[in-house]
N, C-alpha and C. Protein backbone atom coordinates (compact mmCIF):
# COMPACT_ATOMS: atom_id res chain seq x y z
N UNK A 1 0.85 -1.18 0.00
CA UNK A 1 0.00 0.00 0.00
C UNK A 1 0.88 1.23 0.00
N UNK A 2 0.55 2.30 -0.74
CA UNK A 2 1.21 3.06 -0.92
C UNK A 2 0.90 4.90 0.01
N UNK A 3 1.84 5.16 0.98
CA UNK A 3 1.53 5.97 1.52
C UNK A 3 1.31 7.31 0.81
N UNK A 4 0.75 8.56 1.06
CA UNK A 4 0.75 9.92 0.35
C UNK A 4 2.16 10.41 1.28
N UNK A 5 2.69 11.47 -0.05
CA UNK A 5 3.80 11.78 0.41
C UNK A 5 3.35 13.32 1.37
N UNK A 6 2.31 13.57 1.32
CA UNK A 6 1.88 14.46 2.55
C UNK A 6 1.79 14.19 3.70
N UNK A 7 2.01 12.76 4.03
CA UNK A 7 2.03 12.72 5.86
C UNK A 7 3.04 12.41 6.16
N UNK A 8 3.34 13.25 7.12
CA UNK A 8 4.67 13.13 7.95
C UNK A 8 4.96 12.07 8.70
N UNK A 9 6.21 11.70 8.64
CA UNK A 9 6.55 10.28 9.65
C UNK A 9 6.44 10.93 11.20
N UNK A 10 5.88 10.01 11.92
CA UNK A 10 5.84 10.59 13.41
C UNK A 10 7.09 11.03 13.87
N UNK A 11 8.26 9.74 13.45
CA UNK A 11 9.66 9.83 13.91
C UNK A 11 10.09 11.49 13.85
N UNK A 12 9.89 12.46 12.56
CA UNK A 12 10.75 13.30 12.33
C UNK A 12 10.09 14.15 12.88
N UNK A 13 8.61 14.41 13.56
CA UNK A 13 8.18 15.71 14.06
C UNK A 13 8.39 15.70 15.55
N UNK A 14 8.35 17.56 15.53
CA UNK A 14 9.13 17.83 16.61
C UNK A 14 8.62 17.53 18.15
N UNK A 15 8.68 17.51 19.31
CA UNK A 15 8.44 16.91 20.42
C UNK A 15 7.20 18.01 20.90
N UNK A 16 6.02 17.16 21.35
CA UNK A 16 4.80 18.32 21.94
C UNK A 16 4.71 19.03 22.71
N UNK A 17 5.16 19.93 23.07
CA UNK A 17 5.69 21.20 24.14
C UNK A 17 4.15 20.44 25.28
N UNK A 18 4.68 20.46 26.42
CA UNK A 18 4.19 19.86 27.78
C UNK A 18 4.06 21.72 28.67
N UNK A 19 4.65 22.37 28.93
CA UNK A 19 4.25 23.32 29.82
C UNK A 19 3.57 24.24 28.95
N UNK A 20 2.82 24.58 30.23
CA UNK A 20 1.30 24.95 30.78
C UNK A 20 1.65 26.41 30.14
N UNK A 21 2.32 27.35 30.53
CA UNK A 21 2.82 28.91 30.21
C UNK A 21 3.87 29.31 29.59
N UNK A 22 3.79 30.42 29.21
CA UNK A 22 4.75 30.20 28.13
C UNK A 22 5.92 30.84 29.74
N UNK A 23 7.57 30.20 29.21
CA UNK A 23 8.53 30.68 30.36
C UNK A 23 9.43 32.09 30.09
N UNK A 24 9.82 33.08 31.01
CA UNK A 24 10.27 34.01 31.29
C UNK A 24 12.01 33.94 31.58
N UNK A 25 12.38 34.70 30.97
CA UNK A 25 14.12 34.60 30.95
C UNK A 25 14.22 34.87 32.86
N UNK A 26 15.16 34.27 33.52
CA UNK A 26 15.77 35.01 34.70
C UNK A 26 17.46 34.69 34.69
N UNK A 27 18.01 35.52 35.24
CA UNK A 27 19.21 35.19 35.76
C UNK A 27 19.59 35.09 37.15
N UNK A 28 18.62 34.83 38.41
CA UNK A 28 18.78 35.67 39.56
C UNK A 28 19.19 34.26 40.55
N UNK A 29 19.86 34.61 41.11
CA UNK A 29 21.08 33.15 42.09
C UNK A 29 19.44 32.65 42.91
N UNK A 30 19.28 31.61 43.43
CA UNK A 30 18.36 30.98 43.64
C UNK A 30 18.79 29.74 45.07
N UNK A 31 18.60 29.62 46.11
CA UNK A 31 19.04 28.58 46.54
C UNK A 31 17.59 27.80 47.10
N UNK A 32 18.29 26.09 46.61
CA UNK A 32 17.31 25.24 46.61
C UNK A 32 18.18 24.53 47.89
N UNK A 33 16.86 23.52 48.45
CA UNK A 33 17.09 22.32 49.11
C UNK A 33 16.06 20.96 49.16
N UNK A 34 16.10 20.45 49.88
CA UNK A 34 15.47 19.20 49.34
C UNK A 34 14.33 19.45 50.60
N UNK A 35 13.29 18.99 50.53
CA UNK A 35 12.22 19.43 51.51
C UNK A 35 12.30 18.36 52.66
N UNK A 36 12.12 19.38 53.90
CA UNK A 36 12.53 19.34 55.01
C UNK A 36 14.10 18.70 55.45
N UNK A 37 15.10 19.37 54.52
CA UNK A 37 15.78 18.53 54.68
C UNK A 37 17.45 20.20 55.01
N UNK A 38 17.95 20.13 55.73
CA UNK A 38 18.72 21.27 56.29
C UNK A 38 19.62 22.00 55.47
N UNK A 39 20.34 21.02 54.51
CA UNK A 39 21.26 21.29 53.89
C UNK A 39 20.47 22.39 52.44
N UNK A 40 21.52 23.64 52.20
CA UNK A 40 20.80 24.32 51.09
C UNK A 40 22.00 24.53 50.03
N UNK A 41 21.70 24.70 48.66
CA UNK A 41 22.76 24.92 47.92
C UNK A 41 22.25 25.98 46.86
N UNK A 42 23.03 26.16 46.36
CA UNK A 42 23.18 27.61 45.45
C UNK A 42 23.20 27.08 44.17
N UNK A 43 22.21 27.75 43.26
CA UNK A 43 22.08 27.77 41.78
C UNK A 43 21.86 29.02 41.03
N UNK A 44 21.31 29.02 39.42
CA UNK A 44 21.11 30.17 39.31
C UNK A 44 20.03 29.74 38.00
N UNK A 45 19.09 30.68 38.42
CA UNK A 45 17.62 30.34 37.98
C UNK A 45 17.96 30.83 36.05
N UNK A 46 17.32 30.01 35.27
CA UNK A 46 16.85 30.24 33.85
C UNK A 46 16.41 31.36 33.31
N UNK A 47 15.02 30.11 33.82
CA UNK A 47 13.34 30.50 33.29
C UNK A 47 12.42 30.34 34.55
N UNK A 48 11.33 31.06 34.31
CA UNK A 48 10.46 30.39 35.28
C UNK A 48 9.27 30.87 34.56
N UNK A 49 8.18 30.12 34.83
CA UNK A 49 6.22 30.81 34.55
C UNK A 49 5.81 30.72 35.69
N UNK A 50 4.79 30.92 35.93
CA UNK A 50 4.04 30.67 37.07
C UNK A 50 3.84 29.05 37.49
N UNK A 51 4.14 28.36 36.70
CA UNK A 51 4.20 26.78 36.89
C UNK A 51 5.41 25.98 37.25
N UNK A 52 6.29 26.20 36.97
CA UNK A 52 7.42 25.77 37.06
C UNK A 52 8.93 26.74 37.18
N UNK A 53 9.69 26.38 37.18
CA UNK A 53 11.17 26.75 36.56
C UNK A 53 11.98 26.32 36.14
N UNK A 54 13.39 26.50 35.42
CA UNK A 54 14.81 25.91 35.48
C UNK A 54 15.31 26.83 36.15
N UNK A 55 16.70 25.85 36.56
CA UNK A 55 18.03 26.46 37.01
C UNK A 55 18.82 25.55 36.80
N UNK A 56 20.05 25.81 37.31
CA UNK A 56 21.30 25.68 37.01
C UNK A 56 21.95 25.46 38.28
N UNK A 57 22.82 24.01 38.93
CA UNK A 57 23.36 24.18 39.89
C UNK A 57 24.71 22.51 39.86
N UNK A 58 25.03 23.15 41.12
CA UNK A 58 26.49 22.21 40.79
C UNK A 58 26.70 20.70 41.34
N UNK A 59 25.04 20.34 41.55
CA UNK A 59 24.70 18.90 42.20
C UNK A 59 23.93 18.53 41.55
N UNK A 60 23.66 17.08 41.13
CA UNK A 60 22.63 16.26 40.32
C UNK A 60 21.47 16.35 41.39
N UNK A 61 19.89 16.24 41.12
CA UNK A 61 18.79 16.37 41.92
C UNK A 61 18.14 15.19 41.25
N UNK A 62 17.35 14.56 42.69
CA UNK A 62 16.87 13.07 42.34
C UNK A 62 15.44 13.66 41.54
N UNK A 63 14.95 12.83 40.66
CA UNK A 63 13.83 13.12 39.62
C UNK A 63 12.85 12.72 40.77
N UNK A 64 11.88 13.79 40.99
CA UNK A 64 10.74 13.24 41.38
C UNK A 64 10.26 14.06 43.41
N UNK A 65 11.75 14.25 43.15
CA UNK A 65 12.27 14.76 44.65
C UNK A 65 11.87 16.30 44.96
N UNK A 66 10.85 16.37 46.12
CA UNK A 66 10.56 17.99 46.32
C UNK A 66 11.44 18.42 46.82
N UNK A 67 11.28 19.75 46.27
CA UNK A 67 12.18 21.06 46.47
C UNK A 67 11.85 22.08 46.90
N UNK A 68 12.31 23.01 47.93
CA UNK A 68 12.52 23.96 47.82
C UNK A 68 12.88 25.25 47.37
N UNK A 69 12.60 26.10 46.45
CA UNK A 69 12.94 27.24 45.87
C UNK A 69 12.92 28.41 46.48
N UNK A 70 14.46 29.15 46.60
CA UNK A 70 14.09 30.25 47.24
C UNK A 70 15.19 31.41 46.24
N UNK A 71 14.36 32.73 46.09
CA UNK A 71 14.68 33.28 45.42
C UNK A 71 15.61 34.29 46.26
N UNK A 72 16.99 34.34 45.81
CA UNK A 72 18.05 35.47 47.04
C UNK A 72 17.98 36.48 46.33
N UNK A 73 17.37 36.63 45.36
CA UNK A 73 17.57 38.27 44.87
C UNK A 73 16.81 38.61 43.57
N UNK A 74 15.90 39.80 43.74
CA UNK A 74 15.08 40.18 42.82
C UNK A 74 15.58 41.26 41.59
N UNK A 75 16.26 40.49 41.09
CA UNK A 75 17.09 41.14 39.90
C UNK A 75 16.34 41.94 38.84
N UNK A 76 16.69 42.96 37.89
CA UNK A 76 15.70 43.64 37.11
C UNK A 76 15.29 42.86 36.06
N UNK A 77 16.36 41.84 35.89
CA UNK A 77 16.62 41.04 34.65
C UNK A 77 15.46 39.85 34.15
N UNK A 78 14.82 39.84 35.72
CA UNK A 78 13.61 39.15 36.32
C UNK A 78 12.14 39.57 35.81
N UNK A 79 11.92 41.16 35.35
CA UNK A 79 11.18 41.74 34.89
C UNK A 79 10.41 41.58 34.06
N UNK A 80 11.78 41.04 33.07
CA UNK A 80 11.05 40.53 31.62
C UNK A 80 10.22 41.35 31.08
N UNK A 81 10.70 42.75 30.96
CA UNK A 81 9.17 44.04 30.53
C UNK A 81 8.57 43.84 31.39
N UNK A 82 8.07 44.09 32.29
CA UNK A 82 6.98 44.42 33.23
C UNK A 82 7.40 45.85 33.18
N UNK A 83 6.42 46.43 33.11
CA UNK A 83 6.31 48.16 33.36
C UNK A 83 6.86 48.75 35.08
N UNK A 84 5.59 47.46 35.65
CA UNK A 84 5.95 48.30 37.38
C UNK A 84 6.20 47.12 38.01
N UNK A 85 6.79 46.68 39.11
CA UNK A 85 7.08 45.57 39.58
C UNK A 85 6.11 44.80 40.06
N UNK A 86 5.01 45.49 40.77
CA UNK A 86 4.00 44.62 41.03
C UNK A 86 3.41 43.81 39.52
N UNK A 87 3.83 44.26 38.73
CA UNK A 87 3.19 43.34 37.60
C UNK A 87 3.87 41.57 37.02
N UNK A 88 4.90 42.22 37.87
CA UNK A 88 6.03 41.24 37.38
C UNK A 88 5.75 39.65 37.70
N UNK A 89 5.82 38.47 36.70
CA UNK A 89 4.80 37.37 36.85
C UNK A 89 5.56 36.39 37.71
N UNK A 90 6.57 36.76 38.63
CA UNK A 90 7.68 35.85 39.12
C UNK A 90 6.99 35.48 40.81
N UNK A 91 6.78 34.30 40.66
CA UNK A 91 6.33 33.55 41.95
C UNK A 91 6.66 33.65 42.84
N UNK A 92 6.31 33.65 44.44
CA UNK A 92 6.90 34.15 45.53
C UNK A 92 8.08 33.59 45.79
N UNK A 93 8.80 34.04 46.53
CA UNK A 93 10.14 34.06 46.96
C UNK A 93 10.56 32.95 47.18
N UNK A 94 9.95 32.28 47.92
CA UNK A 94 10.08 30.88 48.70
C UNK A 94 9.05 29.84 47.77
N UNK A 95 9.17 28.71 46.72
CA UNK A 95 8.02 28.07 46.33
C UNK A 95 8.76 26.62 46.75
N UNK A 96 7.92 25.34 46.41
CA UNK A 96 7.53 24.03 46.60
C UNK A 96 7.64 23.45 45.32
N UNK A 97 8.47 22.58 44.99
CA UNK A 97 7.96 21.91 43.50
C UNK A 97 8.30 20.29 43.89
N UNK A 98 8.13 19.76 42.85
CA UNK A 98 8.77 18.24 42.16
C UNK A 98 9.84 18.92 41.09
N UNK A 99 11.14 18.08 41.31
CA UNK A 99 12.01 17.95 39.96
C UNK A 99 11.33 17.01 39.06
N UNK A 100 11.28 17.32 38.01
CA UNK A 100 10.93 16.98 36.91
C UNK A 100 12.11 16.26 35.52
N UNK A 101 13.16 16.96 36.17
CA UNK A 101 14.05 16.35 34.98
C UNK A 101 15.47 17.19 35.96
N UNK A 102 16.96 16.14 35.46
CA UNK A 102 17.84 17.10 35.93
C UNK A 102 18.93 16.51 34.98
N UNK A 103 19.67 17.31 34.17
CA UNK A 103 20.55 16.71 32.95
C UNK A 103 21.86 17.23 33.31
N UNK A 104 22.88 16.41 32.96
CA UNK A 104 24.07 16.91 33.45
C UNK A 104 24.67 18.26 32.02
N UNK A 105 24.98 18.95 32.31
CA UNK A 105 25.98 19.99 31.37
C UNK A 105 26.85 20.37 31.82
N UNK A 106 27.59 19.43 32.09
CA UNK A 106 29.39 19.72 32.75
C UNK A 106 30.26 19.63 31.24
N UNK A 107 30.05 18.43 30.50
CA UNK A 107 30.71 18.52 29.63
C UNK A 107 32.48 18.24 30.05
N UNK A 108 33.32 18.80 29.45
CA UNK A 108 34.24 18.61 30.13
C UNK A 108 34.87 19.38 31.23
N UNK A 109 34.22 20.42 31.82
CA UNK A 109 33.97 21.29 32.61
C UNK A 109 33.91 20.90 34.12
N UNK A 110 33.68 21.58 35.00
CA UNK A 110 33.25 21.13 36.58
C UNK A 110 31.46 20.62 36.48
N UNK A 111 31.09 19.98 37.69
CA UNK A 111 29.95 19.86 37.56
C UNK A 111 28.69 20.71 37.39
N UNK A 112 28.15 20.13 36.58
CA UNK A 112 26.64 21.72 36.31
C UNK A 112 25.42 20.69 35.74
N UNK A 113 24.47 20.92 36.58
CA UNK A 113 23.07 19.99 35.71
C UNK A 113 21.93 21.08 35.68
N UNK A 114 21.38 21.06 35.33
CA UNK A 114 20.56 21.48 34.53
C UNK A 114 19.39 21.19 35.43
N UNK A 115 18.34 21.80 35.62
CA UNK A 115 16.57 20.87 36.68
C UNK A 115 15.43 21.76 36.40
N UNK A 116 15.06 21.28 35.62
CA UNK A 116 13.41 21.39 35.66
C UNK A 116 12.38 21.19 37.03
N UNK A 117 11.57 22.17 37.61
CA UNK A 117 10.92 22.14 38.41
C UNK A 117 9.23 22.36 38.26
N UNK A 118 8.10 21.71 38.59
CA UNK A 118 7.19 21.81 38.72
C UNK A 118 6.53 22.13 39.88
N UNK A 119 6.14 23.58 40.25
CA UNK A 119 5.96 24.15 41.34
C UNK A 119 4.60 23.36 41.55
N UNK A 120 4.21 23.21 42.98
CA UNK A 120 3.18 22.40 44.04
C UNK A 120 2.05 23.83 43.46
N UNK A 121 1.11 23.51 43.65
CA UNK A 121 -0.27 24.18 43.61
C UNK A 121 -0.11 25.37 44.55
N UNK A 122 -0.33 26.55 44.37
CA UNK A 122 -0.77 27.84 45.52
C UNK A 122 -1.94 27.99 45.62
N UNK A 123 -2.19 27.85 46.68
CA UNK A 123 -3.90 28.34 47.23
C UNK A 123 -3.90 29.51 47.96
């Protein structure tokens, strides 16, 4: 049977974008820890939407594992155009997620992974 050369092979199309909002550039240092758990470490945030974030830090994070997010500094860079700051769409200071993914990008470099976060529900 002969296929039409108008349909695309599944293989070659591109992957179905999964988040909810579209994400916001940040650069602003960020320290995470593992929930309820003492120890805190230092990263430095991506992206974030109101749903999630990335960052950037110098320890692998277990997939699946809540987190702590805390934001050390409200950079302008954070703004992303917002006119006045109260407009600005960046989630409170302190949030709750699941890692979602954490990829190494050390390369031949020191250690650096990469983590996707899915922030817990705000009520």
């Amino acid at each position: 049977m002969h296929q039409s050369a108008s349909r695309k092979d599944p293989i070659m199309q591109p992957a179905e974008e999964k988040r909810r909002d579209d994400r916001l550039v940040c650069r602003s240092p960020v320290e995470w820890a593992y929930f309820n758990r003492p120890e805190t470490h230092s990263g430095l945030m991506r992206n974030f939407s109101h749903y999630g974030a990335s960052f950037e830090c110098s320890q692998a994070l277990v997939n699946g594992a809540t987190v702590m997010v805390r934001l050390e500094a409200y950079l302008s860079e954070c703004r992303s155009g917002c006119q006045e700051r109260i407009d600005c769409p960046w989630p409170p200071s302190i949030v709750l997620g699941d890692v979602k993914w954490c990829r190494d990008l050390s390369g031949s470099g020191p250690p650096r992974f990469g983590v996707g976060v899915k922030f817990h529900l705000q009520v």
